[in-house]
N, C-alpha and C. Protein backbone atom coordinates (compact mmCIF):
# COMPACT_ATOMS: atom_id res chain seq x y z
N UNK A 1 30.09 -61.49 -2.71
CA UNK A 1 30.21 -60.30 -1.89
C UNK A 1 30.08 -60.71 -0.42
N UNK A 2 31.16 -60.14 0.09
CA UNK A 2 31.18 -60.38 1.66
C UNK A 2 30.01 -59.74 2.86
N UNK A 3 29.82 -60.59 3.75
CA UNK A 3 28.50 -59.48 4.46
C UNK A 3 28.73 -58.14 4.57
N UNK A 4 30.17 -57.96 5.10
CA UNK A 4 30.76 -56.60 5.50
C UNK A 4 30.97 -55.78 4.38
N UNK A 5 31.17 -56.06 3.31
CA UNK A 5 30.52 -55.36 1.69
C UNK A 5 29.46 -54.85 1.57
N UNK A 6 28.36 -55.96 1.92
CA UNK A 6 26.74 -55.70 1.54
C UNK A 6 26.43 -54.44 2.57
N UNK A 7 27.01 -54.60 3.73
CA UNK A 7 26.51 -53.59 5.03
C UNK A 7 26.96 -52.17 4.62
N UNK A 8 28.33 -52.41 3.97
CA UNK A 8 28.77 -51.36 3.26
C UNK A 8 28.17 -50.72 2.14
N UNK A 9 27.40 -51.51 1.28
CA UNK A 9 26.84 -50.62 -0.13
C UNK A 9 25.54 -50.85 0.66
N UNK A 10 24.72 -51.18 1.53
CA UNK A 10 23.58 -51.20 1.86
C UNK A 10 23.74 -49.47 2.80
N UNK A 11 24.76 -49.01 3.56
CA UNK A 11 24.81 -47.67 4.04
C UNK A 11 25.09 -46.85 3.06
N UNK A 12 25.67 -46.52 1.80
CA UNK A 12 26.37 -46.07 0.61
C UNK A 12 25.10 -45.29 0.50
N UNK A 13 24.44 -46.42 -0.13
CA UNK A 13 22.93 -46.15 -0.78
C UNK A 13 21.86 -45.59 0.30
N UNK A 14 22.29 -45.83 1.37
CA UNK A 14 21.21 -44.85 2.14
C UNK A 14 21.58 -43.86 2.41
N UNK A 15 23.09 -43.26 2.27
CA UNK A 15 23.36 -42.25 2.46
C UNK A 15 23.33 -41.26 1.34
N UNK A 16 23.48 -41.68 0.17
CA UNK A 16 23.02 -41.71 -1.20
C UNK A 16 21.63 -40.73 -0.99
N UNK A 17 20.65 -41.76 -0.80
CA UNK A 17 19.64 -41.68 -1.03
C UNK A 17 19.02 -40.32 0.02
N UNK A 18 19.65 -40.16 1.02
CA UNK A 18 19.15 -39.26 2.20
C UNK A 18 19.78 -38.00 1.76
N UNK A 19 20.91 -37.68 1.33
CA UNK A 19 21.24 -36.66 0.52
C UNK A 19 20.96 -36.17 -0.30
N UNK A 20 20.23 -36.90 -1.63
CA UNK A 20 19.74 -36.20 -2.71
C UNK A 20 18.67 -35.06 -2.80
N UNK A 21 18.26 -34.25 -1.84
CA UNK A 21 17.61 -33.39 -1.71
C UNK A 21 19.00 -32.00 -1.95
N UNK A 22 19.64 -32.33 -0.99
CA UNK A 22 20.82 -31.30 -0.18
C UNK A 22 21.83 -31.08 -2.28
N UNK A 23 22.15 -32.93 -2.80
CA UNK A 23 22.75 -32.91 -3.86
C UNK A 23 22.27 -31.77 -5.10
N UNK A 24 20.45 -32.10 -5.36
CA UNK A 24 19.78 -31.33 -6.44
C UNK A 24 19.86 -29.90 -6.08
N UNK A 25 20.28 -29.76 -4.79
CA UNK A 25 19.96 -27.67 -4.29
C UNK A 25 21.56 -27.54 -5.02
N UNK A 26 22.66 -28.27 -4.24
CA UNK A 26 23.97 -27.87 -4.77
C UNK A 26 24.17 -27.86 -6.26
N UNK A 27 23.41 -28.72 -6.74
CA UNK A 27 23.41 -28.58 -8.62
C UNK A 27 22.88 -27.69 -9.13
N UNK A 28 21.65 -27.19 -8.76
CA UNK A 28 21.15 -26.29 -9.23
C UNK A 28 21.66 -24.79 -8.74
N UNK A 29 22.91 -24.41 -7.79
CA UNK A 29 23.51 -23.68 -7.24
C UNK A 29 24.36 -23.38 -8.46
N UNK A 30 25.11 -24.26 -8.51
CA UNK A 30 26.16 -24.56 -9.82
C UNK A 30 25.83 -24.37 -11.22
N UNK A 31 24.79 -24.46 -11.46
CA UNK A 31 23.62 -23.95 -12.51
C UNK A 31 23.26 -22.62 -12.57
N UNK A 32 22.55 -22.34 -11.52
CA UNK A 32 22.99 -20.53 -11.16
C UNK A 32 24.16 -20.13 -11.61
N UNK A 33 25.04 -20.27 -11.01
CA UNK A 33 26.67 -19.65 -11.36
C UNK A 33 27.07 -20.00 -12.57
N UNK A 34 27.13 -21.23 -13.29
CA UNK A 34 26.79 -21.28 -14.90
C UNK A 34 26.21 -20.64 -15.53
N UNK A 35 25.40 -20.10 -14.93
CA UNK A 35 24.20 -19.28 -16.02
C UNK A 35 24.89 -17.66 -15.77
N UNK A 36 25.24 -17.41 -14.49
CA UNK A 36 25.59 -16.27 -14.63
C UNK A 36 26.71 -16.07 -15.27
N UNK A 37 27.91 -16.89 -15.15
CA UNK A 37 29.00 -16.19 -15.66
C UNK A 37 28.75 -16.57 -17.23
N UNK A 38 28.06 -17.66 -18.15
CA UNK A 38 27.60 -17.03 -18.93
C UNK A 38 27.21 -15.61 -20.11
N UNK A 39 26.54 -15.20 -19.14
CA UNK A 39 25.66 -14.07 -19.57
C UNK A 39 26.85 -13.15 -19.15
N UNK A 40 27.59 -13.16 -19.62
CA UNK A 40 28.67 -12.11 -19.48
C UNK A 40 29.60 -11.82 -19.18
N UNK A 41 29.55 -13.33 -17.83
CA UNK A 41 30.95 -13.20 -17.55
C UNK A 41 31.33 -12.46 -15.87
N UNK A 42 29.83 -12.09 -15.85
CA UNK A 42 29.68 -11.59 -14.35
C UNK A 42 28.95 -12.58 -13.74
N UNK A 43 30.05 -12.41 -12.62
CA UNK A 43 30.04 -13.81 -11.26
C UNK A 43 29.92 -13.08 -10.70
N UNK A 44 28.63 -12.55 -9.73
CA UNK A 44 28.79 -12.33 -8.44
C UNK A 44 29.54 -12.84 -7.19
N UNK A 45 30.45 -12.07 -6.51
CA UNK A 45 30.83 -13.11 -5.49
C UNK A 45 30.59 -14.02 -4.15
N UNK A 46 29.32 -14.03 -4.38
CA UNK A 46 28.48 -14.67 -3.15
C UNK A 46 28.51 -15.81 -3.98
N UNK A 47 27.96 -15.85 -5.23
CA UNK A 47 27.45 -17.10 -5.61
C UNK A 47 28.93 -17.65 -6.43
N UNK A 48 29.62 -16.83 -6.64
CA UNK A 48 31.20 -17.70 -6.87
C UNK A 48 31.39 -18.11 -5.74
N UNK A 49 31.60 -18.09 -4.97
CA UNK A 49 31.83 -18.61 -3.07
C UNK A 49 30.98 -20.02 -2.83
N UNK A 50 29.92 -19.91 -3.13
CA UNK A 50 29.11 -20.74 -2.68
C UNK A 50 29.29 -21.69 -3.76
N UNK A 51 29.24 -21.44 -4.95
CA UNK A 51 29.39 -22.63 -6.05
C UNK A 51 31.19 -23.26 -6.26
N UNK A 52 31.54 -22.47 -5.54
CA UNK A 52 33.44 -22.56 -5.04
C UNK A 52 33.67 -23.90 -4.49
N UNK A 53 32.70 -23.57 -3.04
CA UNK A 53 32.60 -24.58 -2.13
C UNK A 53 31.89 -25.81 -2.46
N UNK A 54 30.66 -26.13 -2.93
CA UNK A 54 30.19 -26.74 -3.93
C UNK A 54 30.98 -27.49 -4.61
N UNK A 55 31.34 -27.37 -5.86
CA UNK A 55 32.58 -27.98 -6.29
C UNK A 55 33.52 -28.77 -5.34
N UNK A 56 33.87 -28.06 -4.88
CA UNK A 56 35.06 -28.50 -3.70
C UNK A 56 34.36 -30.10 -3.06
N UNK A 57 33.11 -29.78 -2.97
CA UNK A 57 32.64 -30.59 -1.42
C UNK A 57 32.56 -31.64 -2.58
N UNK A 58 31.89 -31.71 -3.89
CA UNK A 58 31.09 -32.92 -4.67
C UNK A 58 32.70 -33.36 -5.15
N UNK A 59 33.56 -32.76 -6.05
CA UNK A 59 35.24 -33.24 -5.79
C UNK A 59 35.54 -34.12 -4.85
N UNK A 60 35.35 -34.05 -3.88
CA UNK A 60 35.98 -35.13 -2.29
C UNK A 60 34.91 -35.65 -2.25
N UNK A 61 33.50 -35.86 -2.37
CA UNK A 61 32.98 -36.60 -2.30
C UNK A 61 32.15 -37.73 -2.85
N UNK A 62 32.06 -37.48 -4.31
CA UNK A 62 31.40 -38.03 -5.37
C UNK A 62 31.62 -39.31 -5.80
N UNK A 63 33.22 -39.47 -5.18
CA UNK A 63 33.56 -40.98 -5.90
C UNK A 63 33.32 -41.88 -4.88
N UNK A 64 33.01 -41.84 -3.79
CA UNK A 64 32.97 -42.69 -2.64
C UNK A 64 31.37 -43.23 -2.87
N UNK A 65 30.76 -42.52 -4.07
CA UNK A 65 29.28 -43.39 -4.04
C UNK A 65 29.68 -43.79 -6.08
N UNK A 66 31.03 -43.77 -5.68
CA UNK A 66 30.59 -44.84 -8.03
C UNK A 66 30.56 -43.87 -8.84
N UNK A 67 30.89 -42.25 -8.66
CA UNK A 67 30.25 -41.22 -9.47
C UNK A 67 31.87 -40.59 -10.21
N UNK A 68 32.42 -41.27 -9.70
CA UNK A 68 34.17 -41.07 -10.45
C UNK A 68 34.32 -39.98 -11.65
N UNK A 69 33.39 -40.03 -12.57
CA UNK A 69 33.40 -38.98 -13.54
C UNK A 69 33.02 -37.52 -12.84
N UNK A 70 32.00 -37.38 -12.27
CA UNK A 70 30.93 -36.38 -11.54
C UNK A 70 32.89 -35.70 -10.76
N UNK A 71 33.29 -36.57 -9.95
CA UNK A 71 34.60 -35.87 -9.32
C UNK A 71 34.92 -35.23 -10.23
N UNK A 72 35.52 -35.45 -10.99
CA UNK A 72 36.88 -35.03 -12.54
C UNK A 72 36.10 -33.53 -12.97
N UNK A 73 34.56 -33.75 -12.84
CA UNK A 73 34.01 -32.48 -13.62
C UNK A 73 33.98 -31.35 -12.57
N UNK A 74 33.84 -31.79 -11.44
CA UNK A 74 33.40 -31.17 -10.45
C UNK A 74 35.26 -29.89 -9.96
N UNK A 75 35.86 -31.19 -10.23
CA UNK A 75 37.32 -30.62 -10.13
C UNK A 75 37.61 -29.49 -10.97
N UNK A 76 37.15 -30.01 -12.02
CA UNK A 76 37.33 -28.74 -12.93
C UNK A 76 36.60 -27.67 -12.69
N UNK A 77 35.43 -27.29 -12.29
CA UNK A 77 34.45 -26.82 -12.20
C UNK A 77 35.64 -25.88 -11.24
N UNK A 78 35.98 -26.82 -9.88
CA UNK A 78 36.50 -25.84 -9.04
C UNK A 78 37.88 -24.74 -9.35
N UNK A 79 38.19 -25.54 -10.33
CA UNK A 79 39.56 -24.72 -11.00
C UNK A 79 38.97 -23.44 -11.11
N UNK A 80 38.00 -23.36 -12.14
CA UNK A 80 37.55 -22.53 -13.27
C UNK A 80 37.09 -21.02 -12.00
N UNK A 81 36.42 -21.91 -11.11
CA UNK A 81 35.88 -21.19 -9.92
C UNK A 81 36.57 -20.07 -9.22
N UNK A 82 37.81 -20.82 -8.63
CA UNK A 82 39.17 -20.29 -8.00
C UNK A 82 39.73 -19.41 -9.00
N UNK A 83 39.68 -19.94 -10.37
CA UNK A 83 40.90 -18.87 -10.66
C UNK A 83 40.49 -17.68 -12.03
N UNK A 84 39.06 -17.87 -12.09
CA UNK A 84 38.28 -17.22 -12.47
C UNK A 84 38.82 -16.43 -13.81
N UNK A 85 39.48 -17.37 -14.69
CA UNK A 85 39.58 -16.44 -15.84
C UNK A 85 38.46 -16.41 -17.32
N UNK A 86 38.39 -15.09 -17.49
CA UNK A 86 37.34 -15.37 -18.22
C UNK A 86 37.43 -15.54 -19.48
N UNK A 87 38.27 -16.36 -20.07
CA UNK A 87 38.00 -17.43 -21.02
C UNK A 87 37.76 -18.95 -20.85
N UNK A 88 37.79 -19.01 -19.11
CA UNK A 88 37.29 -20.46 -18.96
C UNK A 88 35.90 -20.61 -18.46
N UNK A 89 35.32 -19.32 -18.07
CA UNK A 89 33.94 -19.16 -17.41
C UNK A 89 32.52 -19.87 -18.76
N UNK A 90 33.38 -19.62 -19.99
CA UNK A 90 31.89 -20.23 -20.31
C UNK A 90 31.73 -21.32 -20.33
N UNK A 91 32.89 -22.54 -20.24
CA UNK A 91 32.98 -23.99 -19.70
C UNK A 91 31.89 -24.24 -18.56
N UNK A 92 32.01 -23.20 -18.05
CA UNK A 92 31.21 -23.89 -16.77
C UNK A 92 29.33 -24.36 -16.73
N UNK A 93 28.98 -23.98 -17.74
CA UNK A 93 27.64 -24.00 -18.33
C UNK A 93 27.83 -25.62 -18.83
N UNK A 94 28.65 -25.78 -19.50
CA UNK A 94 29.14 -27.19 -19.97
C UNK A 94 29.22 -28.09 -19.13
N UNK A 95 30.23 -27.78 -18.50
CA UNK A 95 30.53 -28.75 -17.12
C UNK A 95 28.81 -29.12 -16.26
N UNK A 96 28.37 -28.14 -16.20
CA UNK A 96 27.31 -28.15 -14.73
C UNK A 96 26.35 -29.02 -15.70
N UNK A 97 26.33 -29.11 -16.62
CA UNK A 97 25.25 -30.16 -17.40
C UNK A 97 26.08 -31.60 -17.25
N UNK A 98 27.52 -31.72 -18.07
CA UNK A 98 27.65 -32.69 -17.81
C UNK A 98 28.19 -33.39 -16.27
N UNK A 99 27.96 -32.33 -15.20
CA UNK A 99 28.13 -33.44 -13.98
C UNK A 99 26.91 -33.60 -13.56
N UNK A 100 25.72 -32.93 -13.93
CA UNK A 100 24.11 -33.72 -13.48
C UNK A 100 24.14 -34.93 -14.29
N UNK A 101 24.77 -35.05 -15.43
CA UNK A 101 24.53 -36.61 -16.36
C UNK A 101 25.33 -37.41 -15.10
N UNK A 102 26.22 -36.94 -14.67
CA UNK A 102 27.43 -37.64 -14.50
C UNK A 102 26.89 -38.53 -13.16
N UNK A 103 26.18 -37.33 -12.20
CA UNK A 103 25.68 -37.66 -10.92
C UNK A 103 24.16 -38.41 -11.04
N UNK A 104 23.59 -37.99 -11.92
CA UNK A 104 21.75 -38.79 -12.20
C UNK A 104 22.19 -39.28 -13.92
N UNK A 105 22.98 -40.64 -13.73
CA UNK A 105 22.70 -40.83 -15.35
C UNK A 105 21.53 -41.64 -15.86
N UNK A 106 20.50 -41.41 -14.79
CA UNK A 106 19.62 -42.22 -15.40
C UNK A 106 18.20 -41.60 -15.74
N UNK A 107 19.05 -39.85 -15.79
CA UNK A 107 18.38 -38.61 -16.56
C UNK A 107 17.49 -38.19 -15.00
């Protein structure tokens, strides 16, 4: 590994690491909105908005730290979000579990 590599995964990981506060609020956001549309199928639209954007942001950003799967779920997540039909809303309970594996697989 080249120095200019190491300098590179040596900032990765600190940026990594300085985010995971901001990461666990956005998961557990996404968890919220899982749980609600759930239970019925009612999405409020504040927290569809916010778990919209969410999605969106961990999508563009997830793979730039190794989390390549966490994108793919997250993508989906945002489909389901946007186009809100409700036979895909109870996926999203699914999804929001498996992109915390995806993003902390080391539980």
């Amino acid at each position: 590994m080249s120095k200019e590599e190491t300098k590179i995964d040596v900032l990765l990981t600190t940026l990594w690491d300085r985010n995971l506060p901001l990461l666990r609020e956005r998961l557990d956001t996404l968890d919220r909105a899982a749980a609600a549309a759930a239970s019925g199928g009612h999405l409020p639209e504040t927290l569809r908005s916010d778990a919209l954007g969410i999605a969106h942001k961990l999508s563009g950003s997830l793979g730039m730290f190794g989390r390549h799967r966490g994108t793919e779920i997250a993508r989906e997540m945002e489909a389901i979000l946007r186009d809100m039909a409700p036979t895909d809303l109870p996926r999203l309970a699914v999804l929001a579990a498996e992109l915390r594996s995806a993003v902390f697989p080391e539980g």
